[in-house]
PDB file of N, CA and C in Angstrom:
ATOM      1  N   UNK A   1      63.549 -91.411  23.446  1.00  0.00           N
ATOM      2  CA  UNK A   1      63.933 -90.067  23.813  1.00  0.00           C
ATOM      3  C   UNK A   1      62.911 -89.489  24.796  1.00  0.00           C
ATOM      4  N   UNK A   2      63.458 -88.792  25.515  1.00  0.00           N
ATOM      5  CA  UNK A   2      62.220 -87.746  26.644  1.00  0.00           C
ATOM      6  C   UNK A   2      61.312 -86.900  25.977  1.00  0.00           C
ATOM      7  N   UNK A   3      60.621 -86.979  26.398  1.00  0.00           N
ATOM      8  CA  UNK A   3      59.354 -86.126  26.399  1.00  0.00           C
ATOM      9  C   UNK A   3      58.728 -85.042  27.274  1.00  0.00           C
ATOM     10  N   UNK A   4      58.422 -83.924  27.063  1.00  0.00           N
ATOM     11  CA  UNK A   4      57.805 -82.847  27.622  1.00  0.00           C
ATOM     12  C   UNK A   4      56.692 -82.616  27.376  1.00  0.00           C
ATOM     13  N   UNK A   5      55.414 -82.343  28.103  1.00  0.00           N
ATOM     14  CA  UNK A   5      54.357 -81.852  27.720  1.00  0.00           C
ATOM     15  C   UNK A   5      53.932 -80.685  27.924  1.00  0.00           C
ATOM     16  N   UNK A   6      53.282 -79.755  27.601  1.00  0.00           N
ATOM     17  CA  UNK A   6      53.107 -78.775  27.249  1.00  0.00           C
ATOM     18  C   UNK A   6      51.430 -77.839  26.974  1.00  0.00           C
ATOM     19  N   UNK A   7      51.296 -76.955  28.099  1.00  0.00           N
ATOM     20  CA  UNK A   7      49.909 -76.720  28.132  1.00  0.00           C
ATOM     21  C   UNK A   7      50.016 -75.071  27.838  1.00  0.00           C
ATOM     22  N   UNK A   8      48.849 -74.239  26.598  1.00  0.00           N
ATOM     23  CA  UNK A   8      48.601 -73.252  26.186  1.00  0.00           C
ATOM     24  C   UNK A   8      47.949 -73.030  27.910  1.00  0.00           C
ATOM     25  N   UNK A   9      48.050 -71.673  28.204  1.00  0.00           N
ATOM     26  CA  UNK A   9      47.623 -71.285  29.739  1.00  0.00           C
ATOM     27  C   UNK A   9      47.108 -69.693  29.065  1.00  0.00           C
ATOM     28  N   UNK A  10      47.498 -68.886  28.469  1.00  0.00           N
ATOM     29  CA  UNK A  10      47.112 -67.415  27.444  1.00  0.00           C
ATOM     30  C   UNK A  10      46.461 -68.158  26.414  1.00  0.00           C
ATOM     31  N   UNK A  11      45.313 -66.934  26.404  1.00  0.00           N
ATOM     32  CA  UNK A  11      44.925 -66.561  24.912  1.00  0.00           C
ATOM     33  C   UNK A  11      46.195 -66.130  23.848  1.00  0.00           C
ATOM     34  N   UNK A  12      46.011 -67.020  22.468  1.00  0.00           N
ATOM     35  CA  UNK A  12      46.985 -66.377  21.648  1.00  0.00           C
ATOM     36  C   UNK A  12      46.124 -65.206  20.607  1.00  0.00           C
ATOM     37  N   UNK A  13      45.601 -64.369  21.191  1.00  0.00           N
ATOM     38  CA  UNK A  13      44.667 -63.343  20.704  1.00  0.00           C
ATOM     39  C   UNK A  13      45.599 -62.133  21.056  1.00  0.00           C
ATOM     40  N   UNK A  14      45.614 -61.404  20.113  1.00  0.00           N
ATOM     41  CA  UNK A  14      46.972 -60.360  20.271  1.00  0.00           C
ATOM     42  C   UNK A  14      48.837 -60.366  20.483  1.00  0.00           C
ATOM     43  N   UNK A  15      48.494 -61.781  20.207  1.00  0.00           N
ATOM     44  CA  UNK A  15      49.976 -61.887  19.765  1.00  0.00           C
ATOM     45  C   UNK A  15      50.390 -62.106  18.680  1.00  0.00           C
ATOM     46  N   UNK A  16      52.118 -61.715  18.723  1.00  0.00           N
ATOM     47  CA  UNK A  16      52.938 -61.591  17.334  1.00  0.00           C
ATOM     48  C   UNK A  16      52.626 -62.521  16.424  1.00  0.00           C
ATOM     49  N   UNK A  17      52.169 -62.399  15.321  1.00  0.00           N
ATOM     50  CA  UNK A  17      52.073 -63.409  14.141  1.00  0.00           C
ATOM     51  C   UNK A  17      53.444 -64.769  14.875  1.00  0.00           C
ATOM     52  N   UNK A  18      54.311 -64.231  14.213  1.00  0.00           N
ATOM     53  CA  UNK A  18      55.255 -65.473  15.186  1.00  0.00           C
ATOM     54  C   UNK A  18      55.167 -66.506  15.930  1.00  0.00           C
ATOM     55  N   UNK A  19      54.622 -65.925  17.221  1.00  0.00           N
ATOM     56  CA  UNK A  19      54.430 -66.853  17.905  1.00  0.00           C
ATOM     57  C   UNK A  19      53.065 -67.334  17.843  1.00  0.00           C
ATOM     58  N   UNK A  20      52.439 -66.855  17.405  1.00  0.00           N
ATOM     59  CA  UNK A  20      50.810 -67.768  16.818  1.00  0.00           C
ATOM     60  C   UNK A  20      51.167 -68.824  15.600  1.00  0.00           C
ATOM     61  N   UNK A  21      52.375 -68.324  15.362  1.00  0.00           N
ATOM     62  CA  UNK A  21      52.980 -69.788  14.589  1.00  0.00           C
ATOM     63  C   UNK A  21      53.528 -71.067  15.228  1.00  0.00           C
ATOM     64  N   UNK A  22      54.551 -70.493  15.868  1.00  0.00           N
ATOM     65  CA  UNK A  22      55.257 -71.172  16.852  1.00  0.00           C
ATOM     66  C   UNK A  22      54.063 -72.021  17.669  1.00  0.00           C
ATOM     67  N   UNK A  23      52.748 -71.589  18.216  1.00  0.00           N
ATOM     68  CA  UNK A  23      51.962 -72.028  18.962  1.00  0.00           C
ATOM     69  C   UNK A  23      51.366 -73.150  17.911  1.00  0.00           C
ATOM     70  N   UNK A  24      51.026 -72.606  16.363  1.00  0.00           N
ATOM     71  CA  UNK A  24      50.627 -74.087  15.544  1.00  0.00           C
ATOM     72  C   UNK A  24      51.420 -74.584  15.325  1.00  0.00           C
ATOM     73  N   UNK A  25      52.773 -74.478  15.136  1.00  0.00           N
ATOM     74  CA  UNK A  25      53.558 -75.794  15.111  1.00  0.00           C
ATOM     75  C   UNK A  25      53.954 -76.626  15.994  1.00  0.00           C
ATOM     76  N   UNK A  26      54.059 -76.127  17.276  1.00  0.00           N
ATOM     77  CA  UNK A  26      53.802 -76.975  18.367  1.00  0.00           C
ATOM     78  C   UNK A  26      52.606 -77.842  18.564  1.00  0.00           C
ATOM     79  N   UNK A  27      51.275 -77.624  18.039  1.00  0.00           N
ATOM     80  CA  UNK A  27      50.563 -78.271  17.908  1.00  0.00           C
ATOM     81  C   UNK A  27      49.413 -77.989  19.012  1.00  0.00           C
ATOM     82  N   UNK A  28      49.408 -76.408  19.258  1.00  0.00           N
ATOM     83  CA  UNK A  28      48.735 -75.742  20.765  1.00  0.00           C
ATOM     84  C   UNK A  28      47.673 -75.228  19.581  1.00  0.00           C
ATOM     85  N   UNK A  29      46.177 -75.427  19.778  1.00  0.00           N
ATOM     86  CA  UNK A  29      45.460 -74.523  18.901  1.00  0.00           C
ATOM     87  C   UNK A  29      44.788 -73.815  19.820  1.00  0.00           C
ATOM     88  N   UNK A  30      44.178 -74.093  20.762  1.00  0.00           N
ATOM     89  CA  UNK A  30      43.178 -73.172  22.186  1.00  0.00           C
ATOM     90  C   UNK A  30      43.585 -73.579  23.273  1.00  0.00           C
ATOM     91  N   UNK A  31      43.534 -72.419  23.967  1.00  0.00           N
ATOM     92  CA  UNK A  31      43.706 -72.228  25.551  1.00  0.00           C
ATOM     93  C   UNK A  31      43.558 -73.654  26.718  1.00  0.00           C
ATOM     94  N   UNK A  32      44.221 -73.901  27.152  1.00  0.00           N
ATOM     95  CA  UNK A  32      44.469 -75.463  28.424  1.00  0.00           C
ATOM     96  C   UNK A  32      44.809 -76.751  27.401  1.00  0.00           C
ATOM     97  N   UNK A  33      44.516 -76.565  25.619  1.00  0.00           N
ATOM     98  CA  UNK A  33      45.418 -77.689  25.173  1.00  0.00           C
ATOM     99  C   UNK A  33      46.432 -78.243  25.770  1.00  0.00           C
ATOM    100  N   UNK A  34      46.923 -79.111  25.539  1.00  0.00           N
ATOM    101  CA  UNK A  34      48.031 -79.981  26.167  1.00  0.00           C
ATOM    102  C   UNK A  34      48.658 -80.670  25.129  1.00  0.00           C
ATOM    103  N   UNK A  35      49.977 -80.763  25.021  1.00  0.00           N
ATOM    104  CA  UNK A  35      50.628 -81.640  23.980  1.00  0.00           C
ATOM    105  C   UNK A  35      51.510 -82.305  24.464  1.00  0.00           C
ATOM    106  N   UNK A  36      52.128 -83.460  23.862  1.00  0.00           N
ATOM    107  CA  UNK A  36      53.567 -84.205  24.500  1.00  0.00           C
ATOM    108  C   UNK A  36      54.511 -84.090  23.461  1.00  0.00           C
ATOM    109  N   UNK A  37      55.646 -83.477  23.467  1.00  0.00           N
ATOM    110  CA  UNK A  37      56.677 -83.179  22.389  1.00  0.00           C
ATOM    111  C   UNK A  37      58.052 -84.056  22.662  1.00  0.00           C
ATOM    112  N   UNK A  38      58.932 -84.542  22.101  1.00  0.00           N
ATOM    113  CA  UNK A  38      60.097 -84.952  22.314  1.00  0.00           C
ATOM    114  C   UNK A  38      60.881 -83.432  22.856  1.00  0.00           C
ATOM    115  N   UNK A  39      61.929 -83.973  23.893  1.00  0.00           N
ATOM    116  CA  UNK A  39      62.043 -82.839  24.181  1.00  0.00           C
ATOM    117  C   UNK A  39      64.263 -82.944  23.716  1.00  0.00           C
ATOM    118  N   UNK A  40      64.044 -81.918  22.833  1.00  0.00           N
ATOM    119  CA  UNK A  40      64.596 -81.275  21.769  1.00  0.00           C
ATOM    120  C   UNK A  40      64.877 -79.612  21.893  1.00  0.00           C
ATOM    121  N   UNK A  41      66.393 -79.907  21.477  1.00  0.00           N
ATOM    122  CA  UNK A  41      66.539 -78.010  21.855  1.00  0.00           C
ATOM    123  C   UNK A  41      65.860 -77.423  20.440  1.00  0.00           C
ATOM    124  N   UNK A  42      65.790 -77.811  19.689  1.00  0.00           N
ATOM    125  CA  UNK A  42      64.271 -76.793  19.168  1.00  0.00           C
ATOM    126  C   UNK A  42      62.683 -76.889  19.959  1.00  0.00           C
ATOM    127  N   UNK A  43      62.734 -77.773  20.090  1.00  0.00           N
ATOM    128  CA  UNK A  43      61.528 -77.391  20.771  1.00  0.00           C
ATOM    129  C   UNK A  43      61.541 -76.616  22.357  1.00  0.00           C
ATOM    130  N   UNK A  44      62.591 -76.801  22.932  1.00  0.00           N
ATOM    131  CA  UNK A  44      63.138 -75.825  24.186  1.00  0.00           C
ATOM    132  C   UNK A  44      63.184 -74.453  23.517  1.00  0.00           C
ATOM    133  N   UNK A  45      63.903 -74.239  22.588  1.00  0.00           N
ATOM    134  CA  UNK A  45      63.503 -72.905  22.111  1.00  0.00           C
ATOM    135  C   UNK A  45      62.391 -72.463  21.393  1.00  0.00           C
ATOM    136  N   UNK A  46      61.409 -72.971  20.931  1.00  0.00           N
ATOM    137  CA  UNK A  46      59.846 -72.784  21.039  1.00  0.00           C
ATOM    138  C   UNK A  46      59.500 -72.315  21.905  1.00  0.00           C
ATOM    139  N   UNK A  47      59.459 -73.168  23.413  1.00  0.00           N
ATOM    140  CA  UNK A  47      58.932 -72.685  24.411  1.00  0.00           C
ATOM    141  C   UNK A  47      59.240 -71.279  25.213  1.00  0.00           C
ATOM    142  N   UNK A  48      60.767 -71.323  24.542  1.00  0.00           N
ATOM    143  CA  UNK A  48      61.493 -69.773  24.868  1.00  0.00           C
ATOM    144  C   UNK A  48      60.483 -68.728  24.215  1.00  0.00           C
ATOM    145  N   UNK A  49      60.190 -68.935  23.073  1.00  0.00           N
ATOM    146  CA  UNK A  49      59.863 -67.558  22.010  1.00  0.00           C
ATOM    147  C   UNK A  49      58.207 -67.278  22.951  1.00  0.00           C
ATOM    148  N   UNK A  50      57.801 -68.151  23.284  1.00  0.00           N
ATOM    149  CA  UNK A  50      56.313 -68.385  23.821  1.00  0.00           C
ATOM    150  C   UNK A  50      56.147 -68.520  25.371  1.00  0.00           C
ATOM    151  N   UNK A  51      56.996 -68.766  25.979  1.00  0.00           N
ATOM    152  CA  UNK A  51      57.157 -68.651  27.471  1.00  0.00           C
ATOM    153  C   UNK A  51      55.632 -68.067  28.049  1.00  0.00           C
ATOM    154  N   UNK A  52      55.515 -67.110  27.560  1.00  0.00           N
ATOM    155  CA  UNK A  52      54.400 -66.568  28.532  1.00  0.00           C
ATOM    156  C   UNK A  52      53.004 -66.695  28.402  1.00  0.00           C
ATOM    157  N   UNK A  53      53.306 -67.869  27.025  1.00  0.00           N
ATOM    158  CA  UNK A  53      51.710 -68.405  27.214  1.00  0.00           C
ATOM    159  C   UNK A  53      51.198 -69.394  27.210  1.00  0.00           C
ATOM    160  N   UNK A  54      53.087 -70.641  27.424  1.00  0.00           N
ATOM    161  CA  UNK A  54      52.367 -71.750  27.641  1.00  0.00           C
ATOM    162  C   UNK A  54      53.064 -71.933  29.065  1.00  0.00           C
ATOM    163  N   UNK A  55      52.891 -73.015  29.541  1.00  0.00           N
ATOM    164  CA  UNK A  55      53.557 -74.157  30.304  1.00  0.00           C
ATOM    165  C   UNK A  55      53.859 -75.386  30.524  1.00  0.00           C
ATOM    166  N   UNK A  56      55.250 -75.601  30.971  1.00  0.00           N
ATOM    167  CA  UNK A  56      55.709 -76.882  31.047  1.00  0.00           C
ATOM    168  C   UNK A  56      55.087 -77.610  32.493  1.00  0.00           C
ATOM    169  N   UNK A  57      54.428 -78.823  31.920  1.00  0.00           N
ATOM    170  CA  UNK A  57      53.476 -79.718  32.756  1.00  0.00           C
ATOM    171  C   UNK A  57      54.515 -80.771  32.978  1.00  0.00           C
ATOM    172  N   UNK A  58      54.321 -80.980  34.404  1.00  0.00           N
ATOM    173  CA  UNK A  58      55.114 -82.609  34.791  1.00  0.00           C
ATOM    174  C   UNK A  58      54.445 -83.728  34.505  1.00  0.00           C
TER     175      UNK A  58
END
């Protein structure tokens, strides 16, 4: 299956409990982490709820 990777680019310091979840279950703990996820419409909608503090890396 494909894969997406995925880099924290924000501090998750002042954000919604939520998405400081969403950010540990993705597996993002500090800022320029990088992860490789199967890429999965749950995990597409992860990146939705969090959009603005990570990014999708080629």
């Amino acid at each position: 299956m494909a894969t997406i990777k995925i880099k924290q680019i924000k501090s998750r310091i002042g954000a919604p409990k939520n998405q400081k979840r969403t950010l540990d279950t993705m597996g993002l703990r500090k800022m320029n982490h990088t992860v490789e996820l199967e890429d999965t419409p749950v995990v597409r909608g992860m990146i939705q709820t969090v959009h603005h503090l990570v990014k999708v890396v080629d």
